[in-house]
PDB file of N, CA and C in Angstrom:
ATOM      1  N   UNK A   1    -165.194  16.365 158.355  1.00  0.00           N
ATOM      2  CA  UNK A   1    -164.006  17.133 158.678  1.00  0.00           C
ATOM      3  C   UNK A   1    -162.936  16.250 159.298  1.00  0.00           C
ATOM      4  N   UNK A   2    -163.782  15.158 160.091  1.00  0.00           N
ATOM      5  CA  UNK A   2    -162.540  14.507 160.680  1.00  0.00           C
ATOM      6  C   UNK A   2    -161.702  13.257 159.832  1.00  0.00           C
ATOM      7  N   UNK A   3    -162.665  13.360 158.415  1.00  0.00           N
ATOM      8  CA  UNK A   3    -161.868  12.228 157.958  1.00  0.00           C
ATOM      9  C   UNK A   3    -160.729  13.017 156.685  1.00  0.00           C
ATOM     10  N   UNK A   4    -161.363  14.182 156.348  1.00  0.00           N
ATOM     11  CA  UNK A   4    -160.087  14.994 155.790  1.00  0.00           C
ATOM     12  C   UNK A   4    -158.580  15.307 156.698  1.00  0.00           C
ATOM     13  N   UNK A   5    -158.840  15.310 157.521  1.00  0.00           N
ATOM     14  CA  UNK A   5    -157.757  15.671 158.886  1.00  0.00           C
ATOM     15  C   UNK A   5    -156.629  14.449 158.833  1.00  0.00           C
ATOM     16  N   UNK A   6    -157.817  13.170 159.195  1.00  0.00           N
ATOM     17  CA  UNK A   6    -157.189  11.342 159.152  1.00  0.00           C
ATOM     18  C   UNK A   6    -156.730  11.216 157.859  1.00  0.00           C
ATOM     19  N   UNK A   7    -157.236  11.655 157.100  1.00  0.00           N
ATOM     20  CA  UNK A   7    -156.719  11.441 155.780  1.00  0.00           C
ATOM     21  C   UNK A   7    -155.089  12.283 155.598  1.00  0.00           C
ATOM     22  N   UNK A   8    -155.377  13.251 155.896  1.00  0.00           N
ATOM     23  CA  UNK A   8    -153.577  14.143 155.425  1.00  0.00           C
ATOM     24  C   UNK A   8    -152.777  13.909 156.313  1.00  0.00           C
ATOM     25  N   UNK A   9    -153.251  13.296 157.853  1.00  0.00           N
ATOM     26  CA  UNK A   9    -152.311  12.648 158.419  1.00  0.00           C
ATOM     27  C   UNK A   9    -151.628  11.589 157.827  1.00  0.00           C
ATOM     28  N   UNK A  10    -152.507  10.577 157.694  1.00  0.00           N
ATOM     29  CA  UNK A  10    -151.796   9.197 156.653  1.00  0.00           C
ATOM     30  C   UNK A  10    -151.387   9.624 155.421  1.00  0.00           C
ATOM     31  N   UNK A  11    -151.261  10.328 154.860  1.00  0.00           N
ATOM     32  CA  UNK A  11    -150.892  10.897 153.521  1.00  0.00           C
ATOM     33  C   UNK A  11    -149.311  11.228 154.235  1.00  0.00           C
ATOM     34  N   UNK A  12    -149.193  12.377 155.314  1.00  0.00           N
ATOM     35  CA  UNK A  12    -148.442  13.037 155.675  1.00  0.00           C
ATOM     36  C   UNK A  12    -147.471  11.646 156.305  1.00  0.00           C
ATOM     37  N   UNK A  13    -147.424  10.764 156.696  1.00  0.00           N
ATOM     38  CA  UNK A  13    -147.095   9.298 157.265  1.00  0.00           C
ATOM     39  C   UNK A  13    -146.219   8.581 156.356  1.00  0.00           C
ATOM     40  N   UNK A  14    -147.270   8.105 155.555  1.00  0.00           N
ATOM     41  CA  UNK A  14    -146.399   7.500 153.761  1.00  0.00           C
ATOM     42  C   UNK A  14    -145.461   8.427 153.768  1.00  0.00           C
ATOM     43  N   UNK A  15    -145.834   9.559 153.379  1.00  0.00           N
ATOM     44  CA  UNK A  15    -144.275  10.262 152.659  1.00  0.00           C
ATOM     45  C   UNK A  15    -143.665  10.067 153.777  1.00  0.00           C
ATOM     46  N   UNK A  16    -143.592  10.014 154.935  1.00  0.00           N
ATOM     47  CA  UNK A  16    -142.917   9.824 155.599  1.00  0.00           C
ATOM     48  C   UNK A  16    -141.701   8.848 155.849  1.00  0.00           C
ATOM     49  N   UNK A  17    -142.368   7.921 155.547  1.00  0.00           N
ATOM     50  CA  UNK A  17    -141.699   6.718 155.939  1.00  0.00           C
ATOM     51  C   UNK A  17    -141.274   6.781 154.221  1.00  0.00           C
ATOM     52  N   UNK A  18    -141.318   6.962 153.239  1.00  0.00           N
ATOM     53  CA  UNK A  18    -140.746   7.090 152.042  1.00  0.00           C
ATOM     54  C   UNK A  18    -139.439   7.688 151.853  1.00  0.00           C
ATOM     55  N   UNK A  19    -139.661   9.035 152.509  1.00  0.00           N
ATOM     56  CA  UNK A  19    -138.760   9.903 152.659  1.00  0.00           C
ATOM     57  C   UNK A  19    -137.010   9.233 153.629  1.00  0.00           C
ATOM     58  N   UNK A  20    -137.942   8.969 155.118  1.00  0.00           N
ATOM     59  CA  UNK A  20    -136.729   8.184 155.903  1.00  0.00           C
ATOM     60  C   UNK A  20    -136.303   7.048 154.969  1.00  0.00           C
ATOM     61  N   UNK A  21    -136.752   5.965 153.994  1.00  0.00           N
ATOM     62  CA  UNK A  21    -136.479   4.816 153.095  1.00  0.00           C
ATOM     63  C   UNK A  21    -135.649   5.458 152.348  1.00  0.00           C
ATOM     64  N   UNK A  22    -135.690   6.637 151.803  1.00  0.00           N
ATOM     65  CA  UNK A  22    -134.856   7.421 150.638  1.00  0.00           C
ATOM     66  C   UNK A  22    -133.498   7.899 151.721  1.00  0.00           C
ATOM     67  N   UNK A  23    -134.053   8.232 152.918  1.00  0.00           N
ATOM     68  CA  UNK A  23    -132.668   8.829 153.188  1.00  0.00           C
ATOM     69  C   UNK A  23    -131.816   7.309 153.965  1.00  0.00           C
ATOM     70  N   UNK A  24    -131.994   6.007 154.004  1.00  0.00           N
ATOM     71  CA  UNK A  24    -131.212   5.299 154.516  1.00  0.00           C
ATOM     72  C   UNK A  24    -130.601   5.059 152.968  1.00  0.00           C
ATOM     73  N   UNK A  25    -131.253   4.779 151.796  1.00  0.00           N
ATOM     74  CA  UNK A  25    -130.717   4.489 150.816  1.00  0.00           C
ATOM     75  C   UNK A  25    -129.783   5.147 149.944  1.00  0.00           C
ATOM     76  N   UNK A  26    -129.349   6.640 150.610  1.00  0.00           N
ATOM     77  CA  UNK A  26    -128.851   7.699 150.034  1.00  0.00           C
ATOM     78  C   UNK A  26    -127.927   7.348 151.166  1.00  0.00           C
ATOM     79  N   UNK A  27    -127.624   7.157 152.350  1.00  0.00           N
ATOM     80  CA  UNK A  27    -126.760   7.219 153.514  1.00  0.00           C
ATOM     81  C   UNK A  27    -125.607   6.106 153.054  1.00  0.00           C
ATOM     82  N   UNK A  28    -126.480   4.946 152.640  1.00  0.00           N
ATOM     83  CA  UNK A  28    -125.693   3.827 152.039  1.00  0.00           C
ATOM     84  C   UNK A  28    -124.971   4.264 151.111  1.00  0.00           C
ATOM     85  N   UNK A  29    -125.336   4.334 150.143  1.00  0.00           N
ATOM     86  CA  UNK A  29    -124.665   4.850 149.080  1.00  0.00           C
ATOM     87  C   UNK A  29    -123.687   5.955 149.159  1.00  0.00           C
ATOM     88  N   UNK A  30    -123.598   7.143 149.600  1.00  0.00           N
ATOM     89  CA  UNK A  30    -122.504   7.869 150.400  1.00  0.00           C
ATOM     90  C   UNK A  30    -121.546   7.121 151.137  1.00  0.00           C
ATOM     91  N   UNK A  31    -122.032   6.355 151.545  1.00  0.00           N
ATOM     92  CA  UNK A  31    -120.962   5.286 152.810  1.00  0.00           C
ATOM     93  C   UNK A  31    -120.444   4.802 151.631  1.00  0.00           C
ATOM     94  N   UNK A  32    -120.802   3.869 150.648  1.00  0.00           N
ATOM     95  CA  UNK A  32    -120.160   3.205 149.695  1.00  0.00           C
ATOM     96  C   UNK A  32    -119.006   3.895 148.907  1.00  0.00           C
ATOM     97  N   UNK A  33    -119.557   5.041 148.210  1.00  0.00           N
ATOM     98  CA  UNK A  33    -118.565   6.120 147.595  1.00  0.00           C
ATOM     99  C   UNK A  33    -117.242   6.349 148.508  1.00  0.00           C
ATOM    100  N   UNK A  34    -117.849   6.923 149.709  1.00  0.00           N
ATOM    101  CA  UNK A  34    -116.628   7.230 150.740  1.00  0.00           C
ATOM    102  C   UNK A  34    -115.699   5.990 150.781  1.00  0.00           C
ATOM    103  N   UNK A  35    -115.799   4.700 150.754  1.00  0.00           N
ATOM    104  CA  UNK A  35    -115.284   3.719 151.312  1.00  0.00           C
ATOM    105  C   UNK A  35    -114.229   3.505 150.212  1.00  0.00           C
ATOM    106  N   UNK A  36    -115.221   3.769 148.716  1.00  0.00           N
ATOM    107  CA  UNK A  36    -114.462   3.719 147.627  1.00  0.00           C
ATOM    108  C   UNK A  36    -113.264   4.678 147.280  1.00  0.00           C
ATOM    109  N   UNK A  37    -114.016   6.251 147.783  1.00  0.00           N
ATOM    110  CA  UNK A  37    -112.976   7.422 147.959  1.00  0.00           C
ATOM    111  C   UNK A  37    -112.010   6.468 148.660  1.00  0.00           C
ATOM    112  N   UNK A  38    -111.744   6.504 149.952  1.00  0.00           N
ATOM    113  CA  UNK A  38    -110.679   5.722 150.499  1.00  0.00           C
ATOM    114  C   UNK A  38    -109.985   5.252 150.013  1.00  0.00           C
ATOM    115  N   UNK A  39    -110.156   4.163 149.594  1.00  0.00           N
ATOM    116  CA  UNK A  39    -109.512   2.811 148.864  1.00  0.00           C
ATOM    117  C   UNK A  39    -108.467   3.297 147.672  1.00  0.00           C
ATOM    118  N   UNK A  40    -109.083   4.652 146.665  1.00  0.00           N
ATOM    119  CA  UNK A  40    -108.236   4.580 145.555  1.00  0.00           C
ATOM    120  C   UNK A  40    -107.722   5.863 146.079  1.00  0.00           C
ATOM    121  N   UNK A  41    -107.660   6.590 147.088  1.00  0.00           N
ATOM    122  CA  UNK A  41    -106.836   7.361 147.535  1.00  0.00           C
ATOM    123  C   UNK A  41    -105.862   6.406 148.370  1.00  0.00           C
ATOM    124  N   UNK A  42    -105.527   5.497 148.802  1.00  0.00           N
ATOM    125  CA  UNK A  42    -104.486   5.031 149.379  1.00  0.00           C
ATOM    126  C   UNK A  42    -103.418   4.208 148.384  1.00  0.00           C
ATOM    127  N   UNK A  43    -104.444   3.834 147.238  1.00  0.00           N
ATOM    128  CA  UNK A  43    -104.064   3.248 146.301  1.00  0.00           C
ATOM    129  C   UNK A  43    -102.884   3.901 145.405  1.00  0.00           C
ATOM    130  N   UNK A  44    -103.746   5.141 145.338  1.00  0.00           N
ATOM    131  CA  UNK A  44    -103.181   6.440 144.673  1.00  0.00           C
ATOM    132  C   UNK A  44    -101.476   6.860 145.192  1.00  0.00           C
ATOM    133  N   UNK A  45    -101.972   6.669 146.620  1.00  0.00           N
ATOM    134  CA  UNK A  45    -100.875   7.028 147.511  1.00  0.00           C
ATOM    135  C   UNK A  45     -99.551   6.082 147.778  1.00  0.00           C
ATOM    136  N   UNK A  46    -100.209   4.737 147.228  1.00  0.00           N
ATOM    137  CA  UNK A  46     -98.587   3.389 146.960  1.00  0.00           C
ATOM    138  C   UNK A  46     -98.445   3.612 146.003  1.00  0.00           C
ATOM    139  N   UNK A  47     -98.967   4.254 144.815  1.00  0.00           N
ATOM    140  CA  UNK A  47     -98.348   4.096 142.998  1.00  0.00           C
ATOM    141  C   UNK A  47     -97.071   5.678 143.499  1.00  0.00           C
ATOM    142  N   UNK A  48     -97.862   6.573 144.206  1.00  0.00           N
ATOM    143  CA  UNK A  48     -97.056   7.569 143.770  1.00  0.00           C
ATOM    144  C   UNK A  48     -95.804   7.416 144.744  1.00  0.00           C
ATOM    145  N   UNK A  49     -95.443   6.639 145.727  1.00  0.00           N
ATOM    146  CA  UNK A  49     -94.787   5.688 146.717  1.00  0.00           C
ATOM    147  C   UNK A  49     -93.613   4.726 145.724  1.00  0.00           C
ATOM    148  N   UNK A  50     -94.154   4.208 144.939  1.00  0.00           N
ATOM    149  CA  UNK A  50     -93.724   3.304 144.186  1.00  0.00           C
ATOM    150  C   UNK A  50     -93.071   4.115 142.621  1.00  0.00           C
ATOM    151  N   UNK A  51     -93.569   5.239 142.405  1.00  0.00           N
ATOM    152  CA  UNK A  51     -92.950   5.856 141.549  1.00  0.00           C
ATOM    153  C   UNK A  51     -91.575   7.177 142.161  1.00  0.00           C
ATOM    154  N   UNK A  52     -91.757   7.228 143.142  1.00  0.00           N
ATOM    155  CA  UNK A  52     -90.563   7.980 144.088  1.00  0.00           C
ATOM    156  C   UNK A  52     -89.610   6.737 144.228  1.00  0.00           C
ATOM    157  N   UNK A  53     -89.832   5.778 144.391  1.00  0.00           N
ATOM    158  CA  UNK A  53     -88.553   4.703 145.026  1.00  0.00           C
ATOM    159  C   UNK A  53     -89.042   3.396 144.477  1.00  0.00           C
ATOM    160  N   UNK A  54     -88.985   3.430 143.108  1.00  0.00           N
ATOM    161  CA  UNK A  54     -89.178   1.669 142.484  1.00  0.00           C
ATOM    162  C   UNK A  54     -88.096   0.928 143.232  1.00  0.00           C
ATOM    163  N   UNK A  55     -88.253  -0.295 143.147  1.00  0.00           N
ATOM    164  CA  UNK A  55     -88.290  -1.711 143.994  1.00  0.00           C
ATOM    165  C   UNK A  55     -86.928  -2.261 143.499  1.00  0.00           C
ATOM    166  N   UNK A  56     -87.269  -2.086 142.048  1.00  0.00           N
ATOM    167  CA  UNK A  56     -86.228  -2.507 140.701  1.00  0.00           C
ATOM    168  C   UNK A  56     -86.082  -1.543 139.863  1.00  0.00           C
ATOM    169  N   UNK A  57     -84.977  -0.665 139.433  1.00  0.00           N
ATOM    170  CA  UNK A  57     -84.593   0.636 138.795  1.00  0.00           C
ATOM    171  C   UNK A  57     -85.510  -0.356 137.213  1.00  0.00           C
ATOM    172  N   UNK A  58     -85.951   1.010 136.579  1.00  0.00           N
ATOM    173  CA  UNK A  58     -86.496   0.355 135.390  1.00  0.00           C
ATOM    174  C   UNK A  58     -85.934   1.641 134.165  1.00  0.00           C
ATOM    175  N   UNK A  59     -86.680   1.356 133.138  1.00  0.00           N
ATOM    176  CA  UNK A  59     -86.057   2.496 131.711  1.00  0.00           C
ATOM    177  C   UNK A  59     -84.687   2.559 131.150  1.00  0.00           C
ATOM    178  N   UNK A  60     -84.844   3.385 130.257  1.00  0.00           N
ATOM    179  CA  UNK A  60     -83.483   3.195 129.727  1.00  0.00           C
ATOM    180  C   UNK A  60     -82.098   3.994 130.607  1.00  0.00           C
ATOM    181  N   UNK A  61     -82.511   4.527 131.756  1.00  0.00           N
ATOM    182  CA  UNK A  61     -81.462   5.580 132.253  1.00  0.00           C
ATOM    183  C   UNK A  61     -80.774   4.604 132.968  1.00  0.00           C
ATOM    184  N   UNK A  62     -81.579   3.208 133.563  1.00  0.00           N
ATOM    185  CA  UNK A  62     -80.692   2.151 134.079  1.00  0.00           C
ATOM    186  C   UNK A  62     -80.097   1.194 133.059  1.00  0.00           C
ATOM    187  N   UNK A  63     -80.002   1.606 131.749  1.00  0.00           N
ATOM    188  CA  UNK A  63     -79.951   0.058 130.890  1.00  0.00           C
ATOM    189  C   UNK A  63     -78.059   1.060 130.286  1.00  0.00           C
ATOM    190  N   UNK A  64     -77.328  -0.068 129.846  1.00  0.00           N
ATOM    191  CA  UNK A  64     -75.906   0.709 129.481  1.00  0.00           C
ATOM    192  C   UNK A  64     -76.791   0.990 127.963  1.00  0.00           C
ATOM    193  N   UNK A  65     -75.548   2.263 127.721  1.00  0.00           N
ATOM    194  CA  UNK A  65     -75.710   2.566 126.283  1.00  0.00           C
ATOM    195  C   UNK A  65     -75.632   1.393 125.224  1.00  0.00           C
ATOM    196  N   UNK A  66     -75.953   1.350 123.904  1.00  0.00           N
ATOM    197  CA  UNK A  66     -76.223   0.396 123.006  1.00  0.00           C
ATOM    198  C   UNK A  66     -74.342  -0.053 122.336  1.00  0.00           C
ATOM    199  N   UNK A  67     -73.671   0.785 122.798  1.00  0.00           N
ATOM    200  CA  UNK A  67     -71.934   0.803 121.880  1.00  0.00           C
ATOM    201  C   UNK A  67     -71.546  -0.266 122.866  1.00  0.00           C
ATOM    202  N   UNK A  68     -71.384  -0.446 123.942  1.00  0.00           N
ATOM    203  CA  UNK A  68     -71.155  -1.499 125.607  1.00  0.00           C
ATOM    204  C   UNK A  68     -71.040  -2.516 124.543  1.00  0.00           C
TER     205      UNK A  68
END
């Protein structure tokens, strides 16, 4: 009896420490995404920056008509 008991303890242990291994490796990876979220949301946020107030007027609405 007492080695069925020792036994599902250490059974119950492994997954254990499997489980915490899965959740640092899932924590990482969330951290990574997020970091990435970040990055192309700010990114996002100079194009649409840069399309309100270009640097240098561009297209044809700045170029003279073709008769000039």
């Amino acid at each position: 009896m007492a080695t069925d008991d020792e036994d599902r303890i250490i059974e119950l242990e492994i997954k254990l420490v499997y489980q915490e291994q899965l959740i640092r490796e899932l924590d990482m990876l969330v951290r990574a995404f997020g970091d990435k979220l970040d990055a192309n949301t700010r990114e996002l946020e100079k194009l649409k920056q840069a399309i309100k107030s270009p640097e240098s007027p561009m297209g044809p609405a700045n170029e003279p008509p073709p008769h000039y």
